[in-house]
Protein backbone atom coordinates (compact mmCIF):
# COMPACT_ATOMS: atom_id res chain seq x y z
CA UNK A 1 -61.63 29.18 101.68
CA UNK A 2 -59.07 28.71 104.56
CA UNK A 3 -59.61 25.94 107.39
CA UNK A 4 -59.42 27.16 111.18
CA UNK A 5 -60.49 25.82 114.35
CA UNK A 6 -60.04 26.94 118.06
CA UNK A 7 -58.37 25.56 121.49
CA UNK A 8 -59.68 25.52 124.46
CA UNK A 9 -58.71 27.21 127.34
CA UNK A 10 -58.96 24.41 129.39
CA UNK A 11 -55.56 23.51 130.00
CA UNK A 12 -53.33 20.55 128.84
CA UNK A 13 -50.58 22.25 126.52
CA UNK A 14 -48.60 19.37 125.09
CA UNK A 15 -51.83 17.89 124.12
CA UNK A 16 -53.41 20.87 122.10
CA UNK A 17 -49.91 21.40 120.87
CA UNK A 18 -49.52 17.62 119.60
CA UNK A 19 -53.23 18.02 118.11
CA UNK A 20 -52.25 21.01 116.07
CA UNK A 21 -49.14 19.50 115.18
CA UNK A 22 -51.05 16.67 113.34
CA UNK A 23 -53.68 18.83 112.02
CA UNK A 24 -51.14 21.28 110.35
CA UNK A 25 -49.79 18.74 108.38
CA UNK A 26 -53.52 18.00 107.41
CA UNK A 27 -53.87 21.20 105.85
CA UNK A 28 -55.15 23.33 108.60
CA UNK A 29 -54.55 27.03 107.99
CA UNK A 30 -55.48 28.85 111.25
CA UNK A 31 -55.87 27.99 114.73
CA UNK A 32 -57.33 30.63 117.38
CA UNK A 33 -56.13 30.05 121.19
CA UNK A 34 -58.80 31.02 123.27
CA UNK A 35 -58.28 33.37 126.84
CA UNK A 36 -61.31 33.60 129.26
CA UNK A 37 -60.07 33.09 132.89
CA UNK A 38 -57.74 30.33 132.77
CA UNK A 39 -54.56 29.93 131.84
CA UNK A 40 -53.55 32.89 129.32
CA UNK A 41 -53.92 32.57 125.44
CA UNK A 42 -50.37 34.35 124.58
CA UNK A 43 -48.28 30.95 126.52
CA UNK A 44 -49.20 28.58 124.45
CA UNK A 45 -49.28 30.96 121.11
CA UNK A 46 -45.95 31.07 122.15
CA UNK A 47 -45.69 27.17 122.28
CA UNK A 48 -47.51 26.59 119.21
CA UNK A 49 -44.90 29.27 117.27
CA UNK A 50 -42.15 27.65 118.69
CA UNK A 51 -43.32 23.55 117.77
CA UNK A 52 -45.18 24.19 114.24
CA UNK A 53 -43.95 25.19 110.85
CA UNK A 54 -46.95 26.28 108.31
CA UNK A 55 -50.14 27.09 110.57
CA UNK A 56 -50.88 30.72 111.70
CA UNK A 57 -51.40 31.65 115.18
CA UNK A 58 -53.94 33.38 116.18
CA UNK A 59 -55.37 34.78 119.70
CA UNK A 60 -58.73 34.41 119.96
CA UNK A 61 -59.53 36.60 121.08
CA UNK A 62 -56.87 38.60 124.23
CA UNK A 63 -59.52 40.85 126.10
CA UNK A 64 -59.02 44.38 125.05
CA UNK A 65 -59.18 45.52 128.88
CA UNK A 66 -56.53 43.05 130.17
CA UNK A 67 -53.34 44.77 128.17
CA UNK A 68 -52.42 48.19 127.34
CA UNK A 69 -52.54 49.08 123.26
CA UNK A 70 -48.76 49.00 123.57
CA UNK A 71 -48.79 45.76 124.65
CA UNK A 72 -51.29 44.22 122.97
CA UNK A 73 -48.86 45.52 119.68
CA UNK A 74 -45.62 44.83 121.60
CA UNK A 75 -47.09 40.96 122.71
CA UNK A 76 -48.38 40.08 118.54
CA UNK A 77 -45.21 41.56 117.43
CA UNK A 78 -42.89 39.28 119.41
CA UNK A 79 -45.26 36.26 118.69
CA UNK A 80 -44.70 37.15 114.79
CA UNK A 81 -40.95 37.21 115.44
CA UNK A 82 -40.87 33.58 116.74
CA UNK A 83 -43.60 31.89 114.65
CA UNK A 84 -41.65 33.78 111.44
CA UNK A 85 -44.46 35.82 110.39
CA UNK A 86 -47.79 33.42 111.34
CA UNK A 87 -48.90 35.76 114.00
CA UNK A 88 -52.60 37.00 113.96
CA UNK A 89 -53.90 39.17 116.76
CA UNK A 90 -57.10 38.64 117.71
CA UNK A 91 -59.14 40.90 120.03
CA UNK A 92 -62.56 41.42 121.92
CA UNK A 93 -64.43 43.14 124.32
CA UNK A 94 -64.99 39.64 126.35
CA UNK A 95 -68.52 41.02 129.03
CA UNK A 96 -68.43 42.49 132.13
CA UNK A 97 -68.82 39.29 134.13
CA UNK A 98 -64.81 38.37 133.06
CA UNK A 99 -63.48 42.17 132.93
CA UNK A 100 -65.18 43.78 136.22
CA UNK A 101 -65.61 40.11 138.23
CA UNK A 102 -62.01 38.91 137.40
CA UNK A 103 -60.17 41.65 136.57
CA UNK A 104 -61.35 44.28 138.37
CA UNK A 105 -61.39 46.76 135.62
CA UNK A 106 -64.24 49.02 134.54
CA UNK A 107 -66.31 47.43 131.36
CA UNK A 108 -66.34 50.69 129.46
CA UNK A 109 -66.96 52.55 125.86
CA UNK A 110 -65.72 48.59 124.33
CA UNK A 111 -66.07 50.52 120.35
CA UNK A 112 -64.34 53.47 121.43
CA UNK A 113 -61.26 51.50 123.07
CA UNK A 114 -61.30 48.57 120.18
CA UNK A 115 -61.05 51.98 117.26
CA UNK A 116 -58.11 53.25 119.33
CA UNK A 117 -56.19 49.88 120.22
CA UNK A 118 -56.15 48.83 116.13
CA UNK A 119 -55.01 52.36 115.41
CA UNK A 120 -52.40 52.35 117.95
CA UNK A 121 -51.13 48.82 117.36
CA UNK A 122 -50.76 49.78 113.82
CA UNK A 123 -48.83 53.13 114.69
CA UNK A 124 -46.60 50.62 116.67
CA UNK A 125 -45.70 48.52 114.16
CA UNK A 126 -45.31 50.33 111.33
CA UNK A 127 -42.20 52.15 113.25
CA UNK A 128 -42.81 55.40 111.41
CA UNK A 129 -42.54 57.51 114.48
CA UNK A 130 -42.41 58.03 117.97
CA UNK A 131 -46.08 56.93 118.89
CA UNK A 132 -48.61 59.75 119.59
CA UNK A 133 -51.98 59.51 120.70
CA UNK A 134 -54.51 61.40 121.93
CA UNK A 135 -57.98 59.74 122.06
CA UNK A 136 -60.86 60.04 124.34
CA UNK A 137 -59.88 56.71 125.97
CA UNK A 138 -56.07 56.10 125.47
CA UNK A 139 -53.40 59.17 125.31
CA UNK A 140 -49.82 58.91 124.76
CA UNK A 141 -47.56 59.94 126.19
CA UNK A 142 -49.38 60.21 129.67
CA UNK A 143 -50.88 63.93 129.85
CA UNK A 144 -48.66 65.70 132.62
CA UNK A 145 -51.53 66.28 135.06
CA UNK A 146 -52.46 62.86 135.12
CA UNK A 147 -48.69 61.72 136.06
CA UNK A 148 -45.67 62.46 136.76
CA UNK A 149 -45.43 64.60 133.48
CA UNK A 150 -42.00 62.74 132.48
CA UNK A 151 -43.68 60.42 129.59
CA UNK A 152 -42.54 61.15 126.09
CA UNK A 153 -43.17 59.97 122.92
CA UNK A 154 -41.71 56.44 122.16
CA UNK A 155 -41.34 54.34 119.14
CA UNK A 156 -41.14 50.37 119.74
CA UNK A 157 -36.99 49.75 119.64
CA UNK A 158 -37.27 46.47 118.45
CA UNK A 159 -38.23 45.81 114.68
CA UNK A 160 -41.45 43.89 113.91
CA UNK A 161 -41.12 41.60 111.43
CA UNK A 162 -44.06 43.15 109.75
CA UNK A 163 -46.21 45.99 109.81
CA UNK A 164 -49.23 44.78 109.07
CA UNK A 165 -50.22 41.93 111.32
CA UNK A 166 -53.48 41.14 110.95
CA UNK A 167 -55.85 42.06 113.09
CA UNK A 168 -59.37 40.02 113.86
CA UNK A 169 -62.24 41.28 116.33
CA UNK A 170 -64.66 39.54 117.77
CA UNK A 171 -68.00 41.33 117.91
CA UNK A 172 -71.78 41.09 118.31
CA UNK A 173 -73.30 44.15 118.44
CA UNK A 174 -74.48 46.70 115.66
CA UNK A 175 -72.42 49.29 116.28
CA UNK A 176 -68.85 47.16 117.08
CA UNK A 177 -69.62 45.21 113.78
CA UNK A 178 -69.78 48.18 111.75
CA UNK A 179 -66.49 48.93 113.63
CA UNK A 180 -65.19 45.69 112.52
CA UNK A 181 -66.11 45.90 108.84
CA UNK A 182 -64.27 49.29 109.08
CA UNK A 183 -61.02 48.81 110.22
CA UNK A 184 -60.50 44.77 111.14
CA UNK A 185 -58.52 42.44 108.65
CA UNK A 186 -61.25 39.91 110.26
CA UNK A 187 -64.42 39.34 111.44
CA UNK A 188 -65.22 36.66 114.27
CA UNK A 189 -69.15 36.79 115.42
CA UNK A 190 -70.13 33.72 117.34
CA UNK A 191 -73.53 31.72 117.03
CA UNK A 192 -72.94 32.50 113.30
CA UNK A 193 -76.22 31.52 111.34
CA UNK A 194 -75.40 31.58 107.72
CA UNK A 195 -78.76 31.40 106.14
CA UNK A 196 -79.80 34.36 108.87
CA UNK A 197 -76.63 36.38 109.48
CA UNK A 198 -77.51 38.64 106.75
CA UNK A 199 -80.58 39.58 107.84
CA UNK A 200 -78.87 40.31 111.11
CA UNK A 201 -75.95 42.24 110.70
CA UNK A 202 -76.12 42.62 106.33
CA UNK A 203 -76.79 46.59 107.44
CA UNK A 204 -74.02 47.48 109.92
CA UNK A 205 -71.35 44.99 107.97
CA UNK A 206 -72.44 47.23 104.89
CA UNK A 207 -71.84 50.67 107.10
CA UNK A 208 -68.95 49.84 108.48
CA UNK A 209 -68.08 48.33 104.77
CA UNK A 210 -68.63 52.15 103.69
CA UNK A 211 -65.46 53.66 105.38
CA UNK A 212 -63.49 50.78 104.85
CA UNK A 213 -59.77 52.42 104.43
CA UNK A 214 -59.06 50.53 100.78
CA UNK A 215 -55.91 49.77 101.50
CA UNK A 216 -57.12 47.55 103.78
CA UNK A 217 -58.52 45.07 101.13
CA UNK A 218 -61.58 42.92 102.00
CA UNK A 219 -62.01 41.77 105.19
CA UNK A 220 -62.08 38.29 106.60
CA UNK A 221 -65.38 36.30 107.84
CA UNK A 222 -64.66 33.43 110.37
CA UNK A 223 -67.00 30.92 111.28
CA UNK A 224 -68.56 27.22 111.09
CA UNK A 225 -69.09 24.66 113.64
CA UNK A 226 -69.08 21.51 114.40
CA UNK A 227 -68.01 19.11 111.29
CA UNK A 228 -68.17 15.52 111.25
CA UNK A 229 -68.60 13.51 108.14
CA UNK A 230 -70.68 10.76 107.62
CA UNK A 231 -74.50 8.95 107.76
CA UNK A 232 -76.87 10.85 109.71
CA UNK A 233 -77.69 8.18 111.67
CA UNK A 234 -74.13 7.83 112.40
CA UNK A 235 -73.27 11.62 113.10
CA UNK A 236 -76.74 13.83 113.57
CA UNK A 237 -75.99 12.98 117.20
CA UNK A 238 -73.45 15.07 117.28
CA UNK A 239 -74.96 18.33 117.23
CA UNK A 240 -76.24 17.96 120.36
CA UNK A 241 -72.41 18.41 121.60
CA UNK A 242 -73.18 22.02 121.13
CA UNK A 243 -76.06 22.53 122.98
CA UNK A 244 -73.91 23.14 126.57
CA UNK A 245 -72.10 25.59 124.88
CA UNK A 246 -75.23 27.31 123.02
CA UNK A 247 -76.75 27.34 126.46
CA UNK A 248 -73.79 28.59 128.57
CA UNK A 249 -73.53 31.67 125.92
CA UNK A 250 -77.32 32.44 125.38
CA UNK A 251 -78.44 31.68 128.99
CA UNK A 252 -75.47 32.55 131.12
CA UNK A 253 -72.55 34.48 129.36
CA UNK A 254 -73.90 37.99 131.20
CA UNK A 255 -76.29 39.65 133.03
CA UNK A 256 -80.11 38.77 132.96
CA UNK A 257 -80.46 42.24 130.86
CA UNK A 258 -76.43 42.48 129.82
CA UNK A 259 -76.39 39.24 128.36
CA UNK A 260 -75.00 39.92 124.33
CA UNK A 261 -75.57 36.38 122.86
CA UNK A 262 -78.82 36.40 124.31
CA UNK A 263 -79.44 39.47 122.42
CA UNK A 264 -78.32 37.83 119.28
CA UNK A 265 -80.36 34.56 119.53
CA UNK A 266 -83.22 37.07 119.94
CA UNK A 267 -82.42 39.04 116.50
CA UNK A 268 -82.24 35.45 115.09
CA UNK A 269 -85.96 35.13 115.40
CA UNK A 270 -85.80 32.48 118.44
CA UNK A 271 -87.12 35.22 121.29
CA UNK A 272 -89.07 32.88 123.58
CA UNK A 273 -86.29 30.32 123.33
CA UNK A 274 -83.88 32.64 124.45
CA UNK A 275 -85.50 33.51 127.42
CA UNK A 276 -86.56 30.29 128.28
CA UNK A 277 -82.45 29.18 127.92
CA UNK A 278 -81.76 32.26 129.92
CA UNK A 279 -84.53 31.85 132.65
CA UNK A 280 -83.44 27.68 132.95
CA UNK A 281 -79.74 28.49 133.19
CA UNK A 282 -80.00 31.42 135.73
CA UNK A 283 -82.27 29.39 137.55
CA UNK A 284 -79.58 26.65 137.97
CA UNK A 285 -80.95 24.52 135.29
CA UNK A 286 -78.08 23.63 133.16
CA UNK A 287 -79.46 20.70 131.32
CA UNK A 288 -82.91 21.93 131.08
CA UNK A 289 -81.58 25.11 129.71
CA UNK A 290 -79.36 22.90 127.24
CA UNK A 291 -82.39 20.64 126.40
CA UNK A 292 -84.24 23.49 125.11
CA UNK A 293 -82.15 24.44 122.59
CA UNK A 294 -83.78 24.49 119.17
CA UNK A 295 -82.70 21.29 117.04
CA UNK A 296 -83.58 23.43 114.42
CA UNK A 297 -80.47 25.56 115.25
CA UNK A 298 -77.68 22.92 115.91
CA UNK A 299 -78.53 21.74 112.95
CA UNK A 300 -78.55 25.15 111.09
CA UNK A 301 -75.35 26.58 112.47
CA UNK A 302 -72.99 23.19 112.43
CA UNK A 303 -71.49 20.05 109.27
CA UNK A 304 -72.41 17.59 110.19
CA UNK A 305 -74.04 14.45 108.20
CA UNK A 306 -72.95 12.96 104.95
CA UNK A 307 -69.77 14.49 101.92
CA UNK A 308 -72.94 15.60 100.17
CA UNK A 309 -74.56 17.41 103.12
CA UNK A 310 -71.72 18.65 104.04
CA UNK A 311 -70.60 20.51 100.83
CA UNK A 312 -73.62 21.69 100.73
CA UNK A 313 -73.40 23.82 104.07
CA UNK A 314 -70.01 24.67 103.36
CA UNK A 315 -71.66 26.50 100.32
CA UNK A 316 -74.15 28.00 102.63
CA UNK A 317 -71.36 29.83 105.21
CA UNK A 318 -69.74 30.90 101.29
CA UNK A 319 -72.87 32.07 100.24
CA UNK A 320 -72.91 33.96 103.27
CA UNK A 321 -69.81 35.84 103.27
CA UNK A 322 -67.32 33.39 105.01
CA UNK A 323 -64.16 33.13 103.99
CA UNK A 324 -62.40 31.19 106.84
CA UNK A 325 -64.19 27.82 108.15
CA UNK A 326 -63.68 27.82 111.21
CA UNK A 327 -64.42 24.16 112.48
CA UNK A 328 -64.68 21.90 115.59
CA UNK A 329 -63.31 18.06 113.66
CA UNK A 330 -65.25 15.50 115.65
CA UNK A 331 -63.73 11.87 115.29
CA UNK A 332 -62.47 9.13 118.06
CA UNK A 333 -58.60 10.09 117.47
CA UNK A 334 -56.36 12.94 115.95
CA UNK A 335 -56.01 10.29 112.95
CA UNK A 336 -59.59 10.59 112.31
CA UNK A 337 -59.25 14.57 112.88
CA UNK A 338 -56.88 15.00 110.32
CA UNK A 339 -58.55 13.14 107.78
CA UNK A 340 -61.59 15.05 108.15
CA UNK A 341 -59.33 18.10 107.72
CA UNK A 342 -58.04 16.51 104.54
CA UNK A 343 -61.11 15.92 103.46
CA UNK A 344 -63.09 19.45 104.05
CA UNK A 345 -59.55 20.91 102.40
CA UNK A 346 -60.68 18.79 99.18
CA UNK A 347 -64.90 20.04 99.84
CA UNK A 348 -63.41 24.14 99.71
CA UNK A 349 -60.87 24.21 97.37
């Protein structure tokens, strides 16, 4: 089982870079650079390549609206060429709020376009051919009537480093995940509850499981949570960190009836909660939204207490299909970070 964790998009490069730097030599395998609507993810990928020697870089995730295919292909290609072959490219639908509010581009067909991006970023790489494509969402070249009819058929003139950089997708939703369990080298569902995820999405990962290409191999499942090690009296508390965050997504990542965590907390079995979180938060009622939270899932969807606890969970997310912990270290310096890396490294080997 590899180790991952993400960075925020909050800002304050040499900082996340110097924290990664430290955690690398820990033993951390993965780190996913997040892009909502701050700075963007692919800068400090680019840092991170350029300042770090073992750990792979990931996106996590680039909006599929904000980049053509090409690019998207083009952009993890050159970030494989400068971190030597580390690059993972990480992609999601993001919600309308972000795409249509920020962006200003339609929030459409997000299965459709995430099917044709993979296939075209793989057409891209592998450098077989000119690239051709004609789907319902993307075509290339440009049809004539829709241009100035003097696109042709390209192939990428530089020469990716490989041809087969993975690819991870974020996804919710019945019919993306069985999308994702099709095609994706990864899977990266948030809110992940291990001892109910099957129960959730068991169906559509088995669907999309069906198609699976086999030279794809088996796919990737990221996810964990919070992970601090210690008494419970000493580190139970810290669940509760999550509970903004749990409320943000649940009560105000979307619409009132677009809202696609909400949704998910729902299938989860916690239906009044969720509305209650969602009717507090869009009512302006952060903390009151955060407050109602179920303790019951902090608890149930983070590590944190004592070594024996915490092997324990990590058995749990196994058990559940997770291959890559993907974990939030919570300690008072990057010293105390890194050894709880070192010491989750020793709980999954």
């Amino acid at each position: 089982m590899k180790i991952s964790m993400q960075i925020g998009y909050a800002g304050g490069f040499a900082e996340s870079v110097a924290q990664v730097q430290a955690l690398e030599k820990a033993g951390l395998d993965i780190v996913y650079v997040a892009e909502a609507y701050g700075y963007d993810a692919v800068s400090l990928m680019g840092y991170l390549a350029a300042k770090t020697d073992s750990v792979q870089i990931a996106s996590g995730i680039l909006p599929i609206y904000t980049r053509t295919p090409t690019l998207l292909a083009m952009t993890a290609a050159g970030v494989d060429e400068i971190s030597e072959g580390r690059c993972i490219l990480g992609l999601g639908a993001s919600g309308p709020q972000v795409i249509e509010g920020f962006h200003g581009v339609a929030y459409d067909a997000p299965i459709q376009r995430t099917r044709e991006i993979i296939q075209i970023c793989r057409d891209v790489w592998k450098r077989d051919a000119p690239v051709v494509h004609d789907g319902k969402k993307y075509q290339l070249p440009l049809p004539e009537d829709q241009g100035t009819g003097l696109g042709k058929p390209l192939k990428i003139i530089t020469h990716p480093r490989r041809s087969d950089i993975p690819i991870h997708v974020a996804s919710l939703g019945p019919k993306n995940v069985q999308l994702t369990a099709e095609l994706a080298d990864g899977w990266l569902p948030i809110l992940f509850h291990p001892e109910r995820a099957r129960d959730v999405w068991g169906d559509d990962l088995d669907a999309g499981a069906a198609k699976r290409p086999a030279e794809l191999g088996p796919m990737d499942v990221i996810a964990g949570g919070l992970l601090a090690i210690g008494d419970e009296a000493e580190v139970g508390g810290y669940r509760d960190f999550a509970r903004s965050m749990v409320a943000l997504y649940v009560g105000g990542m979307g619409a009132r009836e677009r809202n696609f965590y909400n949704q998910l907390f729902t299938r989860y079995g916690y239906e009044s909660e969720a509305e209650e979180i969602q009717e507090l938060y869009l009512d302006g009622k952060k903390a009151e939204a955060a407050a109602a939270v179920p303790a019951s899932f902090l608890e149930e969807t983070s590590l944190c207490g004592d070594e024996g606890y915490v092997r324990d969970r990590i058995q749990q997310y196994r058990d559940a299909g997770v291959t890559i912990l993907n974990i939030t270290p919570i300690a008072k310096d990057l010293e105390g970070q890194a050894r709880i890396i070192e010491k989750v490294k020793e709980l999954t080997a």
